[in-house]
PDB file of N, CA and C in Angstrom:
ATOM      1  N   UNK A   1       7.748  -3.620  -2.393  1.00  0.00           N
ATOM      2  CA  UNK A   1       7.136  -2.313  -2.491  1.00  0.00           C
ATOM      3  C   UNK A   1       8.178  -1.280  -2.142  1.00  0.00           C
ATOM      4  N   UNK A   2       8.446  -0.469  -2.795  1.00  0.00           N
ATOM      5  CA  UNK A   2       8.962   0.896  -2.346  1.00  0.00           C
ATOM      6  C   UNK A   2       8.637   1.709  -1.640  1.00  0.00           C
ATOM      7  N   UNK A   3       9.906   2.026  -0.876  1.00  0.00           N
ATOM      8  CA  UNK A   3       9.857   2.496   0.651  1.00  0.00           C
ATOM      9  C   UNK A   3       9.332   3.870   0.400  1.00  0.00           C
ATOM     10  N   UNK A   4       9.094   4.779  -0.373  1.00  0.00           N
ATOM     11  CA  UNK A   4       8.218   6.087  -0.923  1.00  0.00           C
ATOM     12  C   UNK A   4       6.511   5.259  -0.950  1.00  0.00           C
ATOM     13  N   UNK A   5       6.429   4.205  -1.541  1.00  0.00           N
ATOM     14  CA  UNK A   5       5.426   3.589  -1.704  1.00  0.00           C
ATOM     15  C   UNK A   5       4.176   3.452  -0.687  1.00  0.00           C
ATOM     16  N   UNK A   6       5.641   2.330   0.225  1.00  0.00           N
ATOM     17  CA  UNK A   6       4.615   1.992   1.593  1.00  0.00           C
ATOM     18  C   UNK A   6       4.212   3.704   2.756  1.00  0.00           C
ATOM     19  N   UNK A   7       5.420   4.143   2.521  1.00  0.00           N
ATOM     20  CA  UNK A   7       5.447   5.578   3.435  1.00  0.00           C
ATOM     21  C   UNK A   7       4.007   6.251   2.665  1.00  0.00           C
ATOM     22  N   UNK A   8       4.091   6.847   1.893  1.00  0.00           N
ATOM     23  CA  UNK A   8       2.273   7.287   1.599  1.00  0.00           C
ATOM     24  C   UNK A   8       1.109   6.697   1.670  1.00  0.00           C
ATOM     25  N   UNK A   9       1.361   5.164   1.420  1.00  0.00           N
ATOM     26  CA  UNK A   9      -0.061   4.485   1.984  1.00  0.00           C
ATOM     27  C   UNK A   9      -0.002   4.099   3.406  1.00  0.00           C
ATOM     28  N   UNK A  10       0.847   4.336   4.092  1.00  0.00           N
ATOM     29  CA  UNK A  10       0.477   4.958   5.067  1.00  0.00           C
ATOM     30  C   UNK A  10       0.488   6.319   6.334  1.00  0.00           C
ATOM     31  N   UNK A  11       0.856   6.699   5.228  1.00  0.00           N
ATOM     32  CA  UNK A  11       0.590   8.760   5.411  1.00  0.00           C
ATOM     33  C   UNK A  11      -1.071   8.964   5.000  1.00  0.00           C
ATOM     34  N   UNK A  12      -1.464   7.987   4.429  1.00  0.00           N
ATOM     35  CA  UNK A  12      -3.497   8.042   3.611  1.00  0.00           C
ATOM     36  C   UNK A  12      -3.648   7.984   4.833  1.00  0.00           C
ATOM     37  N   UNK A  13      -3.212   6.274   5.702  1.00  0.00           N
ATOM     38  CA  UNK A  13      -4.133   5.988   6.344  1.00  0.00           C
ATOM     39  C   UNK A  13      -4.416   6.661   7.634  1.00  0.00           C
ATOM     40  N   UNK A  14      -3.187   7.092   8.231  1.00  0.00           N
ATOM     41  CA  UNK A  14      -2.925   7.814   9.111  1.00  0.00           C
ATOM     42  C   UNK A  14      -3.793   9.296   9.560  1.00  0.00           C
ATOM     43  N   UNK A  15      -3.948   9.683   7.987  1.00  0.00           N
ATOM     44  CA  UNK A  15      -4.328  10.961   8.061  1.00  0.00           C
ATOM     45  C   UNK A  15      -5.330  11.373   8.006  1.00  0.00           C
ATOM     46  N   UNK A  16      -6.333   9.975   7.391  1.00  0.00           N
ATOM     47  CA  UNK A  16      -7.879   9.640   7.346  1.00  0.00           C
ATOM     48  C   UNK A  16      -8.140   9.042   9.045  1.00  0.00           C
ATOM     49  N   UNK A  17      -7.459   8.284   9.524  1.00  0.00           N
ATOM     50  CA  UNK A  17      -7.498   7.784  10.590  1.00  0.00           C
ATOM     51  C   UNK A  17      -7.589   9.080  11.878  1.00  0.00           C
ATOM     52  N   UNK A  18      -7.094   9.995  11.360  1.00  0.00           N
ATOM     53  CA  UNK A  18      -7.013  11.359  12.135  1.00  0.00           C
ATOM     54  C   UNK A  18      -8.307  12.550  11.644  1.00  0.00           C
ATOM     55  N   UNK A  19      -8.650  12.161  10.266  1.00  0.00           N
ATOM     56  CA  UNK A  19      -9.656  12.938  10.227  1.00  0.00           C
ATOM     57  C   UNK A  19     -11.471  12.256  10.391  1.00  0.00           C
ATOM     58  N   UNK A  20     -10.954  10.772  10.542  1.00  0.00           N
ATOM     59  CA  UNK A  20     -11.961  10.331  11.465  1.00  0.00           C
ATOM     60  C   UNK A  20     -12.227  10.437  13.117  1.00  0.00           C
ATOM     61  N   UNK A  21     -11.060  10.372  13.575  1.00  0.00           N
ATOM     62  CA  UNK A  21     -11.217  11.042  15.368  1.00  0.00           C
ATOM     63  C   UNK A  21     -11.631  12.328  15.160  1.00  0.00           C
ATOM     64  N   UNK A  22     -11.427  13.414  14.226  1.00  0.00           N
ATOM     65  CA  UNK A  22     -12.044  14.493  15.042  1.00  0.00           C
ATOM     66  C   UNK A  22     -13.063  14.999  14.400  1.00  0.00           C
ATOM     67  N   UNK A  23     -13.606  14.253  13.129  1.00  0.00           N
ATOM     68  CA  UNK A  23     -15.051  14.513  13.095  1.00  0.00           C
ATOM     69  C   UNK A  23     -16.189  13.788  14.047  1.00  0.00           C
ATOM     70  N   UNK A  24     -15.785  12.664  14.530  1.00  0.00           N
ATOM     71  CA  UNK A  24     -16.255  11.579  15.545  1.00  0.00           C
ATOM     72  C   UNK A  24     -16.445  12.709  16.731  1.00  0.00           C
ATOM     73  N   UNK A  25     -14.689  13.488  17.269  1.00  0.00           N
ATOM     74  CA  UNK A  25     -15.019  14.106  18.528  1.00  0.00           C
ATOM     75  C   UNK A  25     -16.264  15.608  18.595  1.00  0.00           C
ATOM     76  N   UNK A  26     -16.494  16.010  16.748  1.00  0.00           N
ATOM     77  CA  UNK A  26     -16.965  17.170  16.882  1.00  0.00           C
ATOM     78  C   UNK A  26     -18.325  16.936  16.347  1.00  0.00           C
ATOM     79  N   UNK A  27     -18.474  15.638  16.068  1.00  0.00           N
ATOM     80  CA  UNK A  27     -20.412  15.527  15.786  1.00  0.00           C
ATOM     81  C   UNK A  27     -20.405  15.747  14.032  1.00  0.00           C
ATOM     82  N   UNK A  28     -18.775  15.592  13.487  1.00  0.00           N
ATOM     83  CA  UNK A  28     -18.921  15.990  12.072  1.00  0.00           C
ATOM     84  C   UNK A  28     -19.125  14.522  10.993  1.00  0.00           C
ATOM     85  N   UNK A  29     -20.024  14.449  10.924  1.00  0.00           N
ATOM     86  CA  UNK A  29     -20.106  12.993  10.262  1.00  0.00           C
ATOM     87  C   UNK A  29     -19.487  13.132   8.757  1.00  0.00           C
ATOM     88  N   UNK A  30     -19.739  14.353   7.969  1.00  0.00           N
ATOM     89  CA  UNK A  30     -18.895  14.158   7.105  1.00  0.00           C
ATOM     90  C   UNK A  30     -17.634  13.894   6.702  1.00  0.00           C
ATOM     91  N   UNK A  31     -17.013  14.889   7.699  1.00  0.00           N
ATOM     92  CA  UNK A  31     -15.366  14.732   8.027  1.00  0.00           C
ATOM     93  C   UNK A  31     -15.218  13.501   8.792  1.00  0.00           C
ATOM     94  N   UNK A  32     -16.015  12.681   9.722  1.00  0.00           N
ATOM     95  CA  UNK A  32     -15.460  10.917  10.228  1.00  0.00           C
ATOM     96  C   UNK A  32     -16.019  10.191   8.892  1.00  0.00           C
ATOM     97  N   UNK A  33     -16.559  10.420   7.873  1.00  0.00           N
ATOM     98  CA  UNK A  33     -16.929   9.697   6.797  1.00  0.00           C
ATOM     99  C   UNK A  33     -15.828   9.773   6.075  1.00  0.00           C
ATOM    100  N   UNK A  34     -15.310  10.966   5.367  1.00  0.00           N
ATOM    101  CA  UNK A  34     -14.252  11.031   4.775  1.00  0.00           C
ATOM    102  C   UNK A  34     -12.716  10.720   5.288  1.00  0.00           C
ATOM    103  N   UNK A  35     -12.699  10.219   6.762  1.00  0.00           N
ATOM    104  CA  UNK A  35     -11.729  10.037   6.912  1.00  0.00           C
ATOM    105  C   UNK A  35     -11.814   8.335   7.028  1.00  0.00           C
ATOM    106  N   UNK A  36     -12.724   8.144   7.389  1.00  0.00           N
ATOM    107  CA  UNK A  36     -12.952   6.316   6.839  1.00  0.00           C
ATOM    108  C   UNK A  36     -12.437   6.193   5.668  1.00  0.00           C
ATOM    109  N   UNK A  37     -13.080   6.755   4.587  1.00  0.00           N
ATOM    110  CA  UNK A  37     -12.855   6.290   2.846  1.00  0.00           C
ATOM    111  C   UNK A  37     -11.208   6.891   2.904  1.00  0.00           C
ATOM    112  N   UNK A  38     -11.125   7.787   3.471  1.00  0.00           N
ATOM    113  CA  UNK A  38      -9.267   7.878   3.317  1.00  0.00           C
ATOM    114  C   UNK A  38      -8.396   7.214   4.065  1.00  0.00           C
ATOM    115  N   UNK A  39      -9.234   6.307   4.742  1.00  0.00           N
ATOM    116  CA  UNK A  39      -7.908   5.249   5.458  1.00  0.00           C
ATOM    117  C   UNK A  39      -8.224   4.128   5.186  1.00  0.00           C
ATOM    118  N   UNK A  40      -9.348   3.480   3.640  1.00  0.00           N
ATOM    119  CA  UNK A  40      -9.774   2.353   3.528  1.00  0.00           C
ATOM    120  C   UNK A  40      -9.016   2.752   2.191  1.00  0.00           C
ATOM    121  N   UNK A  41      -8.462   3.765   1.708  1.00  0.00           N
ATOM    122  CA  UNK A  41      -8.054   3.841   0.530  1.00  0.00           C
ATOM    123  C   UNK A  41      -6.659   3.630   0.549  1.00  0.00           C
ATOM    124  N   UNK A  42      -6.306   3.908   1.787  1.00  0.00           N
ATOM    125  CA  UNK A  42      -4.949   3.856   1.918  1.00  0.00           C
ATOM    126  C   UNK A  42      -4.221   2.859   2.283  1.00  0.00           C
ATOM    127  N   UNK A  43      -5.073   2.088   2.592  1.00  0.00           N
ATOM    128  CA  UNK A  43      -4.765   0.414   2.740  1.00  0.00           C
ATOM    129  C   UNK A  43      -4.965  -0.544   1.864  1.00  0.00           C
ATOM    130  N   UNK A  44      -5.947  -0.021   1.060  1.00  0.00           N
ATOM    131  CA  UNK A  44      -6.139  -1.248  -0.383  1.00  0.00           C
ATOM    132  C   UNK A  44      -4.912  -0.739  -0.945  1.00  0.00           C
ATOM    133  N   UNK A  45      -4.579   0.942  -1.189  1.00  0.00           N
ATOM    134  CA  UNK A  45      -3.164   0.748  -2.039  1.00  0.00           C
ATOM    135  C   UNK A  45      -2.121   0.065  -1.945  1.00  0.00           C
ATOM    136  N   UNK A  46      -2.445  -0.015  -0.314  1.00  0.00           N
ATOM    137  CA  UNK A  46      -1.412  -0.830   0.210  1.00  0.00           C
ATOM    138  C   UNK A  46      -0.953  -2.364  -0.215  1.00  0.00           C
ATOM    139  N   UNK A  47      -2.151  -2.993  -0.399  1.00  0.00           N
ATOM    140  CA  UNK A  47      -2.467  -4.422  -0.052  1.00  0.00           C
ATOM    141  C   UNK A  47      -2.435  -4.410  -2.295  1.00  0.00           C
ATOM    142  N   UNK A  48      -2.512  -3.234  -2.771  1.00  0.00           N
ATOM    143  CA  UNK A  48      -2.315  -3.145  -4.121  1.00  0.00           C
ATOM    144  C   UNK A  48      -0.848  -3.696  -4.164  1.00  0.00           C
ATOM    145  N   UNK A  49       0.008  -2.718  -3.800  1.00  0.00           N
ATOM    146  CA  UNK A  49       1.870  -2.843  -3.738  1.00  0.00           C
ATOM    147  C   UNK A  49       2.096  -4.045  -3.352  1.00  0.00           C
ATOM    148  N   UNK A  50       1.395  -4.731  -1.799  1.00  0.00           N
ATOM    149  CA  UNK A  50       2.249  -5.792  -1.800  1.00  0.00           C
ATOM    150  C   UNK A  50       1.956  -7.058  -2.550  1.00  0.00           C
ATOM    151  N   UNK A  51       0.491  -7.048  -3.743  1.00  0.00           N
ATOM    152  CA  UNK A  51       0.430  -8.276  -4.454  1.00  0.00           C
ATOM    153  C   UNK A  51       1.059  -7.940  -5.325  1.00  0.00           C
ATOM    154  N   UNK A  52       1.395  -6.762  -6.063  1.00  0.00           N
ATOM    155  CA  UNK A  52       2.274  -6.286  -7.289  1.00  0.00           C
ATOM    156  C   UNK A  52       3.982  -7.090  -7.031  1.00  0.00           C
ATOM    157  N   UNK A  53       4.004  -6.492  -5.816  1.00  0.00           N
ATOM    158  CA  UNK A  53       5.781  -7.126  -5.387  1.00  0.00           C
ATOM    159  C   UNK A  53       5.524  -8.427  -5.294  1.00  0.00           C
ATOM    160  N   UNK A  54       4.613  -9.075  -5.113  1.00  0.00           N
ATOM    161  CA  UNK A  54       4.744 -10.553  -4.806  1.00  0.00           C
ATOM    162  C   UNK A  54       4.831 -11.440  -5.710  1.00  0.00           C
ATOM    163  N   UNK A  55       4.274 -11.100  -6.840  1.00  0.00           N
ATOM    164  CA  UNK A  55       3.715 -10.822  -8.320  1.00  0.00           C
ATOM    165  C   UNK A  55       4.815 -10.447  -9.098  1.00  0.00           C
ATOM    166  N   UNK A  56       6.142  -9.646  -8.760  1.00  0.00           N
ATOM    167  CA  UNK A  56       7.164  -9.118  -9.051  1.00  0.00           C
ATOM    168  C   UNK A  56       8.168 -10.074  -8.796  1.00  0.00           C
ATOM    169  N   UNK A  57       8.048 -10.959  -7.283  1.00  0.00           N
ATOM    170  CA  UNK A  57       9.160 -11.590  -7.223  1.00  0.00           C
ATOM    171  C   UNK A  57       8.600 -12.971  -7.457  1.00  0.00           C
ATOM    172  N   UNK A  58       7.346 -13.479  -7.808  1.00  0.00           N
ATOM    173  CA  UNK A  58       7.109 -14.741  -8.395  1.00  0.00           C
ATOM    174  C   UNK A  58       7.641 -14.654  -9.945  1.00  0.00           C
ATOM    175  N   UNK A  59       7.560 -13.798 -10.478  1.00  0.00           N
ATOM    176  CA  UNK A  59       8.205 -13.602 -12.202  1.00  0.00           C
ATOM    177  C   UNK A  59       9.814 -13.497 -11.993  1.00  0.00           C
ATOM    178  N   UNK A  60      10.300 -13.442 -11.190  1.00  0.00           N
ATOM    179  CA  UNK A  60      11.762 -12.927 -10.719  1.00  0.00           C
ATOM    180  C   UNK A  60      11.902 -14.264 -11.000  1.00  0.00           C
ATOM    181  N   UNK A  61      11.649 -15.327  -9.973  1.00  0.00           N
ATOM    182  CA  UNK A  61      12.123 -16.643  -9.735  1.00  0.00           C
ATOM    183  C   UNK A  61      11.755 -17.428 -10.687  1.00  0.00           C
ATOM    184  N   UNK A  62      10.379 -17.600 -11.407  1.00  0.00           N
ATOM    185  CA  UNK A  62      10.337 -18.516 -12.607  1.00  0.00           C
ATOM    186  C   UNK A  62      11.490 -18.106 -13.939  1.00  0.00           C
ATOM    187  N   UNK A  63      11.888 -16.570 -14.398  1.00  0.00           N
ATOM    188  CA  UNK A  63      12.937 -16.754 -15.395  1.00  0.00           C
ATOM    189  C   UNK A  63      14.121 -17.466 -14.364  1.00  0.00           C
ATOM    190  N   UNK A  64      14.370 -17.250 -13.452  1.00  0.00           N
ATOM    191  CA  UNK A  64      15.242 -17.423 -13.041  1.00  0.00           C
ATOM    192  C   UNK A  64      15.659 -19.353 -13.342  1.00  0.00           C
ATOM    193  N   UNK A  65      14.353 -20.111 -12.936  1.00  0.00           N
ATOM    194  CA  UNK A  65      14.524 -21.161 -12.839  1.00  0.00           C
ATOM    195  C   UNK A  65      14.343 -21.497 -14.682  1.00  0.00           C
ATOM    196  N   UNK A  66      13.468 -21.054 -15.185  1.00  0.00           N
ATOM    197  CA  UNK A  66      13.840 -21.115 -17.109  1.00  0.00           C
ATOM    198  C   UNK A  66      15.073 -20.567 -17.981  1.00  0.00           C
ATOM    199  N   UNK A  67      16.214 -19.761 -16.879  1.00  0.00           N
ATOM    200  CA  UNK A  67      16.848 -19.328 -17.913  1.00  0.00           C
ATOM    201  C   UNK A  67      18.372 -19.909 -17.092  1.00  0.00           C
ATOM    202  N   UNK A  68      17.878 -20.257 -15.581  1.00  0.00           N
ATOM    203  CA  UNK A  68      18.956 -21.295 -15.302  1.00  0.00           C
ATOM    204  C   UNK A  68      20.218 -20.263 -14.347  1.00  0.00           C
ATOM    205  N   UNK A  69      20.267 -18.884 -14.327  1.00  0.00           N
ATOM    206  CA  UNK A  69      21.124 -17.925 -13.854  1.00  0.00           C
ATOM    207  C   UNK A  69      20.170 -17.389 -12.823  1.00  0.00           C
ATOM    208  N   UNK A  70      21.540 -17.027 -11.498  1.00  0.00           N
ATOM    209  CA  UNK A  70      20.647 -17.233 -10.181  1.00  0.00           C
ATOM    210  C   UNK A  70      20.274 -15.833 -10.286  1.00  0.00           C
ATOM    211  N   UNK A  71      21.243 -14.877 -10.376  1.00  0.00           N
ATOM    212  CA  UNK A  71      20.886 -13.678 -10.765  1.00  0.00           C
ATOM    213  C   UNK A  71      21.032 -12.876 -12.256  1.00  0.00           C
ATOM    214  N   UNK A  72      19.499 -12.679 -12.624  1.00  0.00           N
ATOM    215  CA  UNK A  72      19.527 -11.826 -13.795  1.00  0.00           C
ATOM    216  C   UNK A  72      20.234 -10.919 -14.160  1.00  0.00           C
ATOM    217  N   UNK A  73      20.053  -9.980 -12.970  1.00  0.00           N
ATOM    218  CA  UNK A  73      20.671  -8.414 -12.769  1.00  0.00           C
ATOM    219  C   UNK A  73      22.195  -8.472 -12.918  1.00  0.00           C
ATOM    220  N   UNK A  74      23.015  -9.419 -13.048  1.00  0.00           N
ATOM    221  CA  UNK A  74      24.430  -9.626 -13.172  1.00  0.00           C
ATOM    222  C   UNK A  74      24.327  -8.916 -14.301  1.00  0.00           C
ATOM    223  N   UNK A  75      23.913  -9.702 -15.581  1.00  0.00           N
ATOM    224  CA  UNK A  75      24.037  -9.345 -16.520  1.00  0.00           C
ATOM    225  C   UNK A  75      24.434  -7.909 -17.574  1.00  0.00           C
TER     226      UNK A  75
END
């Protein structure tokens, strides 16, 4: 995952995570609601990136082992 990547999903969660403490501290249920769904969003993106990369480097290694060269990117 890219380091811009992971840094905003968790700048979501952080910031939902913050706008759930202070609707919690001020009786604002909308604002601790919306800051739930913005720090549950910001973690599936998360958990999005790291099956994509994983997913990225399982396709990395099968050409690798079908085309027999350790690194592609030489090329």
């Amino acid at each position: 995952m890219g380091g811009t990547d992971k840094a905003k999903d968790k700048t979501e969660q952080l910031i939902g995570r913050a706008k759930e403490k202070i609707g919690d501290a001020t009786d604002n249920e909308r604002l601790a609601n919306e800051g739930r769904a913005q720090e549950l969003k910001g973690k599936a993106k998360e958990e999005w990136h790291d099956l994509k990369e994983k997913g990225d480097e399982k396709l990395h290694e099968a050409r690798e082992r079908l085309t027999g060269d350790e690194d592609e990117d030489r090329r």
